[in-house]
C-alpha atoms as a PDB file:
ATOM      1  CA  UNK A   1     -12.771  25.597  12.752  1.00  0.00           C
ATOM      2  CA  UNK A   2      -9.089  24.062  12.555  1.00  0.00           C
ATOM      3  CA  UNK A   3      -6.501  25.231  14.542  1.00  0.00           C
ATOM      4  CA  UNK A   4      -2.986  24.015  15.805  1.00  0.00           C
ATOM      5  CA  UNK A   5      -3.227  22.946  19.444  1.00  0.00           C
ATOM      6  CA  UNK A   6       0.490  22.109  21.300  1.00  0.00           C
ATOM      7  CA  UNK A   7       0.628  18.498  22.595  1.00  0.00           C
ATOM      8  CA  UNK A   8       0.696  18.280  26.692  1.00  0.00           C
ATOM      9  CA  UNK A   9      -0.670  14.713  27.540  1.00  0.00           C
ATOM     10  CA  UNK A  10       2.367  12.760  28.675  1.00  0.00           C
ATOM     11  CA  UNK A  11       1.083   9.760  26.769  1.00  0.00           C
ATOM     12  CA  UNK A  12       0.447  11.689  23.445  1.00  0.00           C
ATOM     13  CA  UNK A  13       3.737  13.269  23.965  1.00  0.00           C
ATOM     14  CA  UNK A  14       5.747   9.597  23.668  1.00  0.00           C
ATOM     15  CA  UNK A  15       3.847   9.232  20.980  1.00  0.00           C
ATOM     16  CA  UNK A  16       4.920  12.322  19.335  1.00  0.00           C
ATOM     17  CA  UNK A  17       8.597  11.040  20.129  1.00  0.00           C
ATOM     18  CA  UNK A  18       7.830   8.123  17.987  1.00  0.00           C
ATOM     19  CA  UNK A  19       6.684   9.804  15.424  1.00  0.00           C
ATOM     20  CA  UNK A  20       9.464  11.613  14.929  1.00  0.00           C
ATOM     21  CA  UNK A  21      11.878   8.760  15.109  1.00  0.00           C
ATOM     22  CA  UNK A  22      10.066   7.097  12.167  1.00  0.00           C
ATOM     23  CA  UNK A  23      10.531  10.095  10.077  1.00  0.00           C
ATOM     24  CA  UNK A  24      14.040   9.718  10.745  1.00  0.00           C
ATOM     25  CA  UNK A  25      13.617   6.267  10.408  1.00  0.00           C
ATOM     26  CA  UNK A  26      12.035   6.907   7.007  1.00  0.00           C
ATOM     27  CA  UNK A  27      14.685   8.948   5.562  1.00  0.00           C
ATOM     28  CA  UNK A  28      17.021   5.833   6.245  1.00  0.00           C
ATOM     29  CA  UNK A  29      15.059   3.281   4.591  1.00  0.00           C
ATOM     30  CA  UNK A  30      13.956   5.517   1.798  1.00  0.00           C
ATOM     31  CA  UNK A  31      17.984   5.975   0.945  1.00  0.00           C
ATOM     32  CA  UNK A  32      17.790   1.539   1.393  1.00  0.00           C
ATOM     33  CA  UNK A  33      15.176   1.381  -1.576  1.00  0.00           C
ATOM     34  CA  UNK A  34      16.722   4.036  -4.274  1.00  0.00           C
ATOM     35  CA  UNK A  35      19.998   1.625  -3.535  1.00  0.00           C
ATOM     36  CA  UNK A  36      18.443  -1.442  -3.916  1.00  0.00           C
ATOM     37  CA  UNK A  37      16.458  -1.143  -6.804  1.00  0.00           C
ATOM     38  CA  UNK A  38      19.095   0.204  -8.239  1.00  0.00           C
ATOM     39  CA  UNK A  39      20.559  -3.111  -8.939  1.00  0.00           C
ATOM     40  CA  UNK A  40      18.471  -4.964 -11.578  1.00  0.00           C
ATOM     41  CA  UNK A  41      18.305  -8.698 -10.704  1.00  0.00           C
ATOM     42  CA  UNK A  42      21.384 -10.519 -10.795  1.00  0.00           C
ATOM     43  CA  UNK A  43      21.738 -13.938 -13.310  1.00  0.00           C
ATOM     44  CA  UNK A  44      20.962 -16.950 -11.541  1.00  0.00           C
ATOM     45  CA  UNK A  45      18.776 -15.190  -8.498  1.00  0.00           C
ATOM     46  CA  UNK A  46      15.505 -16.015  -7.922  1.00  0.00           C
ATOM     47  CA  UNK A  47      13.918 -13.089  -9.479  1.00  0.00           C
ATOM     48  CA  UNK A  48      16.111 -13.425 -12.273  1.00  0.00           C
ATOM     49  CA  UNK A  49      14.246 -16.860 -12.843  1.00  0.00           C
ATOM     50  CA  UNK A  50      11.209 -15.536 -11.732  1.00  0.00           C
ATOM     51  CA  UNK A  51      11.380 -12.842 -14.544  1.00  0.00           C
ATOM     52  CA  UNK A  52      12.257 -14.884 -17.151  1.00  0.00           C
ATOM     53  CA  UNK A  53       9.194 -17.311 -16.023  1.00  0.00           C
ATOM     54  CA  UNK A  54       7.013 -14.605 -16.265  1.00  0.00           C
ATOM     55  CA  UNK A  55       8.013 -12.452 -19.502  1.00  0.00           C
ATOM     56  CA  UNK A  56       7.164  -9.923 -20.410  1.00  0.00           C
ATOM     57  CA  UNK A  57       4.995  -9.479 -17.294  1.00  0.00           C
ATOM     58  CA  UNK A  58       7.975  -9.644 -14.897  1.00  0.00           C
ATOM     59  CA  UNK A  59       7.816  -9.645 -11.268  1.00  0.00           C
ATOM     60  CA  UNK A  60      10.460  -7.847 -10.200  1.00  0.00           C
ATOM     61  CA  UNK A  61       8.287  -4.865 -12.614  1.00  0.00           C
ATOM     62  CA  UNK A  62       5.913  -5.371 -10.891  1.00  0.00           C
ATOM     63  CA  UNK A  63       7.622  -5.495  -7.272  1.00  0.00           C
ATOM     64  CA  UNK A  64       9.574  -2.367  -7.949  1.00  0.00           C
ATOM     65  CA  UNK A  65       6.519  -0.635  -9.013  1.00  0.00           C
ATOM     66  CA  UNK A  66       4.830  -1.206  -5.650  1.00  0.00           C
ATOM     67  CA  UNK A  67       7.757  -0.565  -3.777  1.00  0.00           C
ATOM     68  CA  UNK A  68       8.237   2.757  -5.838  1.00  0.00           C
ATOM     69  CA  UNK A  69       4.665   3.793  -4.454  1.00  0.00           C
ATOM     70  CA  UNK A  70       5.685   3.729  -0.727  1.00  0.00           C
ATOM     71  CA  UNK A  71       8.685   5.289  -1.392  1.00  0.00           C
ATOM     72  CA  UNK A  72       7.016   8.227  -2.947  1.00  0.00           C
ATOM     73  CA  UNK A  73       4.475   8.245   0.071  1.00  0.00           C
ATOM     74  CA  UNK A  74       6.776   7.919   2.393  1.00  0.00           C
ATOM     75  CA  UNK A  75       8.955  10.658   1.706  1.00  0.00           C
ATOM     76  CA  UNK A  76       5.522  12.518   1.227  1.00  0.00           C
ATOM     77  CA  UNK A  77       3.924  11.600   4.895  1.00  0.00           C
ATOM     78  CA  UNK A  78       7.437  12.607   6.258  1.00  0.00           C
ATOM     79  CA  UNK A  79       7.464  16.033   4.465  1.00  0.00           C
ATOM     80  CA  UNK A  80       3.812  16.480   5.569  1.00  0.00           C
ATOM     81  CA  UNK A  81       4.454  15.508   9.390  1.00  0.00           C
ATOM     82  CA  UNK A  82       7.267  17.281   9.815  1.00  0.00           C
ATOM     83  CA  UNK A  83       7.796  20.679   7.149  1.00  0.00           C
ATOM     84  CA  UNK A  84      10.771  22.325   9.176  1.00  0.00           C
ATOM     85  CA  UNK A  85      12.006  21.897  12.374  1.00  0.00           C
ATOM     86  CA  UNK A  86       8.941  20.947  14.852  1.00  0.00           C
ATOM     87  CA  UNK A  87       6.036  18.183  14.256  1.00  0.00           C
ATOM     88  CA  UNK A  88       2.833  18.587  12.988  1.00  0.00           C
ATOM     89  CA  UNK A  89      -0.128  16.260  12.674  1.00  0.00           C
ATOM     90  CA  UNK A  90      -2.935  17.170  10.916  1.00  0.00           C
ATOM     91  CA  UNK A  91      -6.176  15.261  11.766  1.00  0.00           C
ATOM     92  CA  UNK A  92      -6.558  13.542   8.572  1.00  0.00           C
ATOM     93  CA  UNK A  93      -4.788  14.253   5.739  1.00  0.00           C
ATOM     94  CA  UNK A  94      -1.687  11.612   5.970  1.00  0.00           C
ATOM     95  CA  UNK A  95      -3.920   8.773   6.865  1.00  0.00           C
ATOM     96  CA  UNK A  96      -4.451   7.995   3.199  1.00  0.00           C
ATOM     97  CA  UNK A  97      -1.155   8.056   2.715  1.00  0.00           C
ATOM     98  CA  UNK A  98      -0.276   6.185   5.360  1.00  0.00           C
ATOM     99  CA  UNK A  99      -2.933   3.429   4.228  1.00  0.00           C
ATOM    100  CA  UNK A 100      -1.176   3.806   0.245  1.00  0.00           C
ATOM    101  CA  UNK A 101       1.999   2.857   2.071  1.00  0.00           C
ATOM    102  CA  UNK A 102       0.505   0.021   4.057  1.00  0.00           C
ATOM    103  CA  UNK A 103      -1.264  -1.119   1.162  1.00  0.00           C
ATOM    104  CA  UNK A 104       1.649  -1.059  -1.312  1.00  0.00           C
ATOM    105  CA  UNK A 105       4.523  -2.858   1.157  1.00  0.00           C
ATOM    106  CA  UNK A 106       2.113  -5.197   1.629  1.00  0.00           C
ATOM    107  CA  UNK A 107       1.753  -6.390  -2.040  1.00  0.00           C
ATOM    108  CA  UNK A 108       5.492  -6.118  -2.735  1.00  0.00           C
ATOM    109  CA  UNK A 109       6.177  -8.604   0.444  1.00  0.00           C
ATOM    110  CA  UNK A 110       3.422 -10.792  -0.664  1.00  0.00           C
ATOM    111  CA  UNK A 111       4.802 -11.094  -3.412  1.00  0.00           C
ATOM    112  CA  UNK A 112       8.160 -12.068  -2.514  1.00  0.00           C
ATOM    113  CA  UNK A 113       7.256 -13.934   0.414  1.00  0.00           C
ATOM    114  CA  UNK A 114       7.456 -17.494  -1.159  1.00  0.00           C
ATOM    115  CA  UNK A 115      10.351 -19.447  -1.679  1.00  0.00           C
ATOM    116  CA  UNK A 116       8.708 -21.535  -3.867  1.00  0.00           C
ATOM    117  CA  UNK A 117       8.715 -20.043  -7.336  1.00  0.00           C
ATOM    118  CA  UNK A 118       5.728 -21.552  -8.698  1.00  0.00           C
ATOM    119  CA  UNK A 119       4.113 -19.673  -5.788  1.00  0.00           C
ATOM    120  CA  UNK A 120       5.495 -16.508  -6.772  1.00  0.00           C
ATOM    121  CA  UNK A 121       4.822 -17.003 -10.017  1.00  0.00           C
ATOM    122  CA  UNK A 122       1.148 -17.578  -9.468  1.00  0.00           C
ATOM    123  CA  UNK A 123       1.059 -14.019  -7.383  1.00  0.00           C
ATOM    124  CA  UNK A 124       2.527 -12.177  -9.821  1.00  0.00           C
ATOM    125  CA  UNK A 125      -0.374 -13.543 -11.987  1.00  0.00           C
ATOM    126  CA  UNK A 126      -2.927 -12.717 -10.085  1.00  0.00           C
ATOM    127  CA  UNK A 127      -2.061  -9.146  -9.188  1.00  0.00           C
ATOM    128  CA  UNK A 128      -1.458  -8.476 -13.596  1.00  0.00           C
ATOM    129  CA  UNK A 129      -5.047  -9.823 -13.603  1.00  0.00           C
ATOM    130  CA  UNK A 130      -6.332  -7.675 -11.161  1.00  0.00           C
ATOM    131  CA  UNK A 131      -4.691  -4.807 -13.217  1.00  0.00           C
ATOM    132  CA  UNK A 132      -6.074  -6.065 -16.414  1.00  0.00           C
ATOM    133  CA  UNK A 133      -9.589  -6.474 -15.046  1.00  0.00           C
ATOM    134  CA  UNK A 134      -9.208  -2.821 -13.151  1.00  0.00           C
ATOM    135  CA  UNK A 135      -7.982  -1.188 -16.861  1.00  0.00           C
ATOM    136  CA  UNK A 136     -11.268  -2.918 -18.176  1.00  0.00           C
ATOM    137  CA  UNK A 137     -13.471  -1.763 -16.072  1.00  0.00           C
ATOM    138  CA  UNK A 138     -12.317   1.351 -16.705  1.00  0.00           C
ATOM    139  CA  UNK A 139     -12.150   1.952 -20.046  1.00  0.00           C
ATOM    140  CA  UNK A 140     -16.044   0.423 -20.036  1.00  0.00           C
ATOM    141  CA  UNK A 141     -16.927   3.280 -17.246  1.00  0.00           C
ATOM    142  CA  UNK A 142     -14.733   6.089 -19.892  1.00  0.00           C
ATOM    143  CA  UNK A 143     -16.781   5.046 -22.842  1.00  0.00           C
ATOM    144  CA  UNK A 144     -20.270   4.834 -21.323  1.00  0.00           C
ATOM    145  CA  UNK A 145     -19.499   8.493 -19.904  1.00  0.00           C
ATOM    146  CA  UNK A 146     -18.051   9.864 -23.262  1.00  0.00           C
ATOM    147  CA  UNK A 147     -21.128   8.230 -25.305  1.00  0.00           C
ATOM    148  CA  UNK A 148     -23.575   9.659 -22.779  1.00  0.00           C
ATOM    149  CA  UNK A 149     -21.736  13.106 -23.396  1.00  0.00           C
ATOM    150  CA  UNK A 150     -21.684  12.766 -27.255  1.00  0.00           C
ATOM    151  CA  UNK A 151     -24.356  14.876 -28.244  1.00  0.00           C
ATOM    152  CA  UNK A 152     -23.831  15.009 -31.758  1.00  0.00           C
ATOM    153  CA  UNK A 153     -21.695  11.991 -32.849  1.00  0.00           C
ATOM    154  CA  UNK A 154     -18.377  14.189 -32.304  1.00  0.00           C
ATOM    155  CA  UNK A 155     -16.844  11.586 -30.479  1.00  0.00           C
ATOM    156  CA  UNK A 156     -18.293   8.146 -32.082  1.00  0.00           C
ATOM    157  CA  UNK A 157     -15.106   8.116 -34.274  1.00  0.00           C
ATOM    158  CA  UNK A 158     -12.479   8.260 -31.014  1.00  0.00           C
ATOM    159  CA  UNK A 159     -14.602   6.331 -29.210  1.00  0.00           C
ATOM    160  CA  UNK A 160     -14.777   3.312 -31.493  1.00  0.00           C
ATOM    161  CA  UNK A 161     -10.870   3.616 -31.301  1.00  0.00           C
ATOM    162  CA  UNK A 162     -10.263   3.839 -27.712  1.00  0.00           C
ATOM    163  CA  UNK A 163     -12.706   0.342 -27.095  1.00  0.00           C
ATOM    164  CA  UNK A 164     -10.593  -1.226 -29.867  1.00  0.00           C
ATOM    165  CA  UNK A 165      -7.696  -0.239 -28.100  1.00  0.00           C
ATOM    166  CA  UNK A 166      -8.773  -1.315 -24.792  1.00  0.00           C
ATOM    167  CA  UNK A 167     -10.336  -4.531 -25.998  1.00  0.00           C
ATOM    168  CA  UNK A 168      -7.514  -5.293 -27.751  1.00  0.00           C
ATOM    169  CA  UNK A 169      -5.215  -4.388 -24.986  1.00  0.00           C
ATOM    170  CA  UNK A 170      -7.145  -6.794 -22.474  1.00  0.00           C
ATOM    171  CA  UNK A 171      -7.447  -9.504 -24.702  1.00  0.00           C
ATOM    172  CA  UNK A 172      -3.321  -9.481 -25.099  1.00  0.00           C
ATOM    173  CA  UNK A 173      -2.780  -9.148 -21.448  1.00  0.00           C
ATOM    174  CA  UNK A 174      -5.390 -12.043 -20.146  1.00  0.00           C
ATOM    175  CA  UNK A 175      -4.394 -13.930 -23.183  1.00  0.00           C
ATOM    176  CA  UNK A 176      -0.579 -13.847 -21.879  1.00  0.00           C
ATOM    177  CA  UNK A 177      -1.487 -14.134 -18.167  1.00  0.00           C
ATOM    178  CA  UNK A 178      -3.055 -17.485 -19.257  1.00  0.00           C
ATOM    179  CA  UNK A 179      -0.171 -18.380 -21.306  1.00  0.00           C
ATOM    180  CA  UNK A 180       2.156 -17.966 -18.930  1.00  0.00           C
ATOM    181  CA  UNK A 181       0.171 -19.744 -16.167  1.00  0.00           C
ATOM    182  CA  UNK A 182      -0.208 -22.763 -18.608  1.00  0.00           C
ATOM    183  CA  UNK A 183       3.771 -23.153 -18.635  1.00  0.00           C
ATOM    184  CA  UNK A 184       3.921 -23.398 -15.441  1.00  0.00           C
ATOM    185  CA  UNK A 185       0.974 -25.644 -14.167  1.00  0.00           C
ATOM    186  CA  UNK A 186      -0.875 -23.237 -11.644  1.00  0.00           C
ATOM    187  CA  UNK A 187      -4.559 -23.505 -12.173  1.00  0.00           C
ATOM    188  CA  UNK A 188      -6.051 -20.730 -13.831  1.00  0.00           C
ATOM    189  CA  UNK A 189      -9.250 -20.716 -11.520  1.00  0.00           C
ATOM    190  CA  UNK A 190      -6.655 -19.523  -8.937  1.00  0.00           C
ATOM    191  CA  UNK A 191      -4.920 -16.451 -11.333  1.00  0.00           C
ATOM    192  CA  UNK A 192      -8.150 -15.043 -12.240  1.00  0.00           C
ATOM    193  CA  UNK A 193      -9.597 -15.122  -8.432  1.00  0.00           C
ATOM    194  CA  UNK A 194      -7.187 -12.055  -8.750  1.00  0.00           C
ATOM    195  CA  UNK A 195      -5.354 -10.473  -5.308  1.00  0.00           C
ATOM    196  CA  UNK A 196      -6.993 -11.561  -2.296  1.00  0.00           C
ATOM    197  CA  UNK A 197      -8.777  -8.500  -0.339  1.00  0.00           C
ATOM    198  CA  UNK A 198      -6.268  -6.042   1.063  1.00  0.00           C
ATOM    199  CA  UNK A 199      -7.112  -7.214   4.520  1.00  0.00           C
ATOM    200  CA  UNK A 200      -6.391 -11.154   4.291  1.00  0.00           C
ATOM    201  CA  UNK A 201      -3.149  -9.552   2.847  1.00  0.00           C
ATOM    202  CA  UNK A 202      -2.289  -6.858   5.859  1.00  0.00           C
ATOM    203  CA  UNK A 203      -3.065  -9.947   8.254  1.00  0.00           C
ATOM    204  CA  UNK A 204      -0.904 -12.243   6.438  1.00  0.00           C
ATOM    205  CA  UNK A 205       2.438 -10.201   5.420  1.00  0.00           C
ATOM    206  CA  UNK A 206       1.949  -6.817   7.948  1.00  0.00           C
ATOM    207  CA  UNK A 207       2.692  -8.440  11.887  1.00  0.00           C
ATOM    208  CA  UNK A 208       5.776  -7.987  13.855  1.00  0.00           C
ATOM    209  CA  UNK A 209       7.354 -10.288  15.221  1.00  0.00           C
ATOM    210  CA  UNK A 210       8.396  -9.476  19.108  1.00  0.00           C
ATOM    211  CA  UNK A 211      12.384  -8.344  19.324  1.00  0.00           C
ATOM    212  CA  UNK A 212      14.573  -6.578  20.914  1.00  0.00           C
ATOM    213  CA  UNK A 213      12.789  -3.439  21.792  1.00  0.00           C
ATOM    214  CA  UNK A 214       9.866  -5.983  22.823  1.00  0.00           C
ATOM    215  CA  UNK A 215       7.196  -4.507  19.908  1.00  0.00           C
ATOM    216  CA  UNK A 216       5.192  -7.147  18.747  1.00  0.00           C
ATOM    217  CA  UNK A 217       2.181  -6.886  16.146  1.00  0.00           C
ATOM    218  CA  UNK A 218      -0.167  -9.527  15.073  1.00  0.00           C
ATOM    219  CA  UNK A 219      -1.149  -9.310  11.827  1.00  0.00           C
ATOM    220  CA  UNK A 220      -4.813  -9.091  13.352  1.00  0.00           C
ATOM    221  CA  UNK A 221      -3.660  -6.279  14.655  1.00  0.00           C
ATOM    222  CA  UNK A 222      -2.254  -4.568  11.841  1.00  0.00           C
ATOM    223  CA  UNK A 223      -4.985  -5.252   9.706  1.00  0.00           C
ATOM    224  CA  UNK A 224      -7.082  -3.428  12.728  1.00  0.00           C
ATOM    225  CA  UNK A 225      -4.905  -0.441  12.183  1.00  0.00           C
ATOM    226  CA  UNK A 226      -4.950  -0.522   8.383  1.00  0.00           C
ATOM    227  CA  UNK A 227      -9.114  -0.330   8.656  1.00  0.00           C
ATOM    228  CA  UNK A 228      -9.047   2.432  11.042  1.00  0.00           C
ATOM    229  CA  UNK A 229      -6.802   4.423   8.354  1.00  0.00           C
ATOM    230  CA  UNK A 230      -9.254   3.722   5.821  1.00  0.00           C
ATOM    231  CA  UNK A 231     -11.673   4.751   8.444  1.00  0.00           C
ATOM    232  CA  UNK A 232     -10.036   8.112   8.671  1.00  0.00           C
ATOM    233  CA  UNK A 233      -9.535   8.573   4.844  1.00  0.00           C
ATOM    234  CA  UNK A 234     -13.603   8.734   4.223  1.00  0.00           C
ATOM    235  CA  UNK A 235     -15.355  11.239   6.083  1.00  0.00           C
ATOM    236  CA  UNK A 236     -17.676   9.936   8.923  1.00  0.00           C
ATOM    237  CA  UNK A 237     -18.529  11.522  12.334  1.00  0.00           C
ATOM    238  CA  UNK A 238     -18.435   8.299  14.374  1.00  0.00           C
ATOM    239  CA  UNK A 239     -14.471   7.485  13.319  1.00  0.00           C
ATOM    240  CA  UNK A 240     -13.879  10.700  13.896  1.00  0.00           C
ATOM    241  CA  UNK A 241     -14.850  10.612  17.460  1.00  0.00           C
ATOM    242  CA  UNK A 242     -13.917   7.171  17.634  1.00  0.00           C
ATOM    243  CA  UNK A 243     -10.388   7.402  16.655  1.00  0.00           C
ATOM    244  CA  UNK A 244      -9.199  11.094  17.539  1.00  0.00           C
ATOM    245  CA  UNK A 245      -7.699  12.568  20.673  1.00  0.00           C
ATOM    246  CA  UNK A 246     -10.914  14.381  22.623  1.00  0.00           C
ATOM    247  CA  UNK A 247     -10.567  16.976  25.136  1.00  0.00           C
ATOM    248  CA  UNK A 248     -13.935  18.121  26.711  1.00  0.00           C
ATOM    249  CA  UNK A 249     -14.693  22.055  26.982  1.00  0.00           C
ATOM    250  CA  UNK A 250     -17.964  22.173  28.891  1.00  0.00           C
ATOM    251  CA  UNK A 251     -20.617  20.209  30.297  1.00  0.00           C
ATOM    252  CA  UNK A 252     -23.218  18.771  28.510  1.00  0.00           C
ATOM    253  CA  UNK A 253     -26.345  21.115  28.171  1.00  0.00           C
ATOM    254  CA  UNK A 254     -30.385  20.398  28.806  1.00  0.00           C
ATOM    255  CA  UNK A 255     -30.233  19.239  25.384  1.00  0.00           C
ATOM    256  CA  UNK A 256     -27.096  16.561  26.282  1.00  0.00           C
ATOM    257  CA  UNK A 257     -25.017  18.140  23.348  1.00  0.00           C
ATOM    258  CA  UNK A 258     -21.437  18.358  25.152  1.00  0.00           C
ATOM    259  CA  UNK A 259     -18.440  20.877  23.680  1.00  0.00           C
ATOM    260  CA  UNK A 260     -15.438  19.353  22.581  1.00  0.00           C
ATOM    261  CA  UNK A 261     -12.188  19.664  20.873  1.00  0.00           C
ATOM    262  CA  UNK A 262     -11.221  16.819  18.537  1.00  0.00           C
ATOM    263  CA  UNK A 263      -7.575  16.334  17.616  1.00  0.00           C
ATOM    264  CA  UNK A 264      -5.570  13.818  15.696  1.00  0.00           C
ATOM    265  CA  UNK A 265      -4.583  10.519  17.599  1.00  0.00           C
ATOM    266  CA  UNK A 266      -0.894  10.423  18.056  1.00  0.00           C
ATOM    267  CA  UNK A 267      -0.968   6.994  18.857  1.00  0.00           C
ATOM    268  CA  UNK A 268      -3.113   6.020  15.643  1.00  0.00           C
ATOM    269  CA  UNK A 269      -0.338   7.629  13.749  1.00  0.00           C
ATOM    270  CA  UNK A 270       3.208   6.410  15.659  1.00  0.00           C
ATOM    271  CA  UNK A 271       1.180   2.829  15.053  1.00  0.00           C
ATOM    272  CA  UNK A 272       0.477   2.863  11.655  1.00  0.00           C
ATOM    273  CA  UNK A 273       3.746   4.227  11.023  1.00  0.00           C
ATOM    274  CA  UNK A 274       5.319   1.314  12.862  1.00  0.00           C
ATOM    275  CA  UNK A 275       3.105  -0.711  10.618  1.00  0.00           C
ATOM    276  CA  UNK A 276       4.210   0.687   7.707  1.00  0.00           C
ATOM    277  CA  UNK A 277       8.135   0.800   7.940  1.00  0.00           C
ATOM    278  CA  UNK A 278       8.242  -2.916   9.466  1.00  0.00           C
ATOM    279  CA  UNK A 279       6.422  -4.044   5.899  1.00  0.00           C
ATOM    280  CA  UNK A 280       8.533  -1.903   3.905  1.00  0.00           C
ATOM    281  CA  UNK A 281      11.502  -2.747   5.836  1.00  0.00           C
ATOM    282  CA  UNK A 282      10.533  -6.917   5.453  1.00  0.00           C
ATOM    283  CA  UNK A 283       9.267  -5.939   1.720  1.00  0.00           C
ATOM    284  CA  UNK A 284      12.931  -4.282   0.720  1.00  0.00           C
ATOM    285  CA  UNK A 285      14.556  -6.965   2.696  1.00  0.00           C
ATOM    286  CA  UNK A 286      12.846  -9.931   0.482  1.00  0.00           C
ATOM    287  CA  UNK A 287      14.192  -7.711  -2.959  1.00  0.00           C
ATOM    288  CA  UNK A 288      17.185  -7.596  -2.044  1.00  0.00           C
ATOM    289  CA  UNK A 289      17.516 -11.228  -1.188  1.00  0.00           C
ATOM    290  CA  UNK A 290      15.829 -12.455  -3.818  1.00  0.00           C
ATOM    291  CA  UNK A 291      17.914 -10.375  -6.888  1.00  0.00           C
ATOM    292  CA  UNK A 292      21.246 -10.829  -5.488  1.00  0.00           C
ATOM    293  CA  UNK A 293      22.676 -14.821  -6.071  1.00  0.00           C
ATOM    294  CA  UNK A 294      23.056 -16.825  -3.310  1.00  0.00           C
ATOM    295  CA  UNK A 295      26.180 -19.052  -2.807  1.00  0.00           C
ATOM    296  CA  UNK A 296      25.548 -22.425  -1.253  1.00  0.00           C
ATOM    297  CA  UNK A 297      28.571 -23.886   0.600  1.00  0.00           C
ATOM    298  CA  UNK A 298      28.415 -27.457   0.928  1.00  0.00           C
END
């Protein structure tokens, strides 16, 4: 049974506060990315040259694209968390979303981070051949399905088409991806190794550095919070109890079963959330910078 319980522990209730602020917050920065990617790259920025490096795979297409995703979640967590006037925190259903936004800022500041091109160049690579490998691997799972459906040899004539199509369509893509790596001297045993796992990402892009309001996050840390998300977006009793508020209704019986009521953790959220907007905040940061031309003064 699910019901709506009102928040009275002091600590959850700060918590709460925070939350709310980063909805706020995420209004503000969701305004910050429709402006900025606005703008396409300007001639003689980085990304400009980083585009024309990588054509027609461009990075900024595929920074934009990420940055696009936690744009879309974001507004979406904020619309879930708080429909009207009050908050409300369900006890799973935006930690996915949370984790999409995570996931996605992460990428687009990985991305950017570099100031070398070569080394953004060589990301960009390796996150088009992750995609190519992913649209493989799917097609392959689509056909096997459709050919164990086929019954009667309906679909032999479509299918035959679609693996043409996909072959065909992989073949072009890695073919390019190679191509372009070639031109620019980055070893293709490092563009096929594809994107590292999303957690050697989180830890390396996702901390905060200590400032004025005295917040800091390692990227340990973050990549802590991003599991426990994940965590929460499969169902499993353990990280349920583990990582939920828990208020006790009776004693534990002869049997040692003990009543309790199990509630979202405010602080998981306001956390994650913290996570989140810093990346996003660092990921929109690096676009901006790295599209607009930058005057050197001698």
């Amino acid at each position: 049974m699910t019901t709506a319980q009102e928040v009275n522990d002091p600590g959850e209730v700060e918590h709460a506060k925070l939350i709310s602020l980063r909805i706020d917050q995420g209004r503000l920065i969701h305004k910050e990315f429709m402006r900025i990617v606005e703008d396409r790259p300007a001639r003689g920025s980085d990304l400009h040259g980083d585009d024309l490096a990588t054509a027609w795979m461009q990075t900024s297409h595929v920074s934009v694209t990420a940055l696009t995703m936690v744009a879309d979640n974001m507004r979406a967590v904020c619309d879930m968390l708080r429909p009207a006037d009050h908050l409300i925190v369900p006890m799973y259903a935006h930690y996915p979303v949370l984790r999409s936004v995570v996931e996605a800022a992460a990428e687009a500041k990985w991305l950017l981070t570099p100031d070398v091109r070569k080394e953004r160049v060589a990301r960009t690579l390796r996150a088009k051949f992750s995609d190519a490998k992913h649209d493989a691997e799917l097609a392959k799972e689509q056909r096997e399905t459709v050919a164990a459906m086929d019954d009667g040899g309906t679909h032999a004539e479509a299918l035959i088409e679609a693996d043409k199509h996909a072959a065909a369509r992989y073949a072009r893509d890695v073919a390019k991806i190679r191509s372009i790596a070639e031109e620019q001297q980055i070893p293709w045993a490092a563009v096929k190794s594809g994107l590292p796992p999303w957690i050697q990402i989180i830890k390396a892009v996702c901390g905060i550095e200590a400032h004025d309001e005295g917040v800091r996050v390692p990227g340990g840390y973050a990549a802590g919070l991003w599991k426990i998300m994940s965590g929460l977006s499969h169902p499993s009793t353990s990280r349920s109890v583990n990582h939920s508020a828990m208020e006790r209704i009776d004693e534990a019986t002869d049997s040692g079963v003990v009543t309790a009521r199990l509630s979202a953790s405010l602080r998981w959220t306001s956390e994650a959330m913290t996570v989140a907007w810093s990346t996003t905040h660092d990921a929109l940061d690096l676009m901006e910078r790295r599209q607009t031309v930058r005057l050197v003064i001698p």
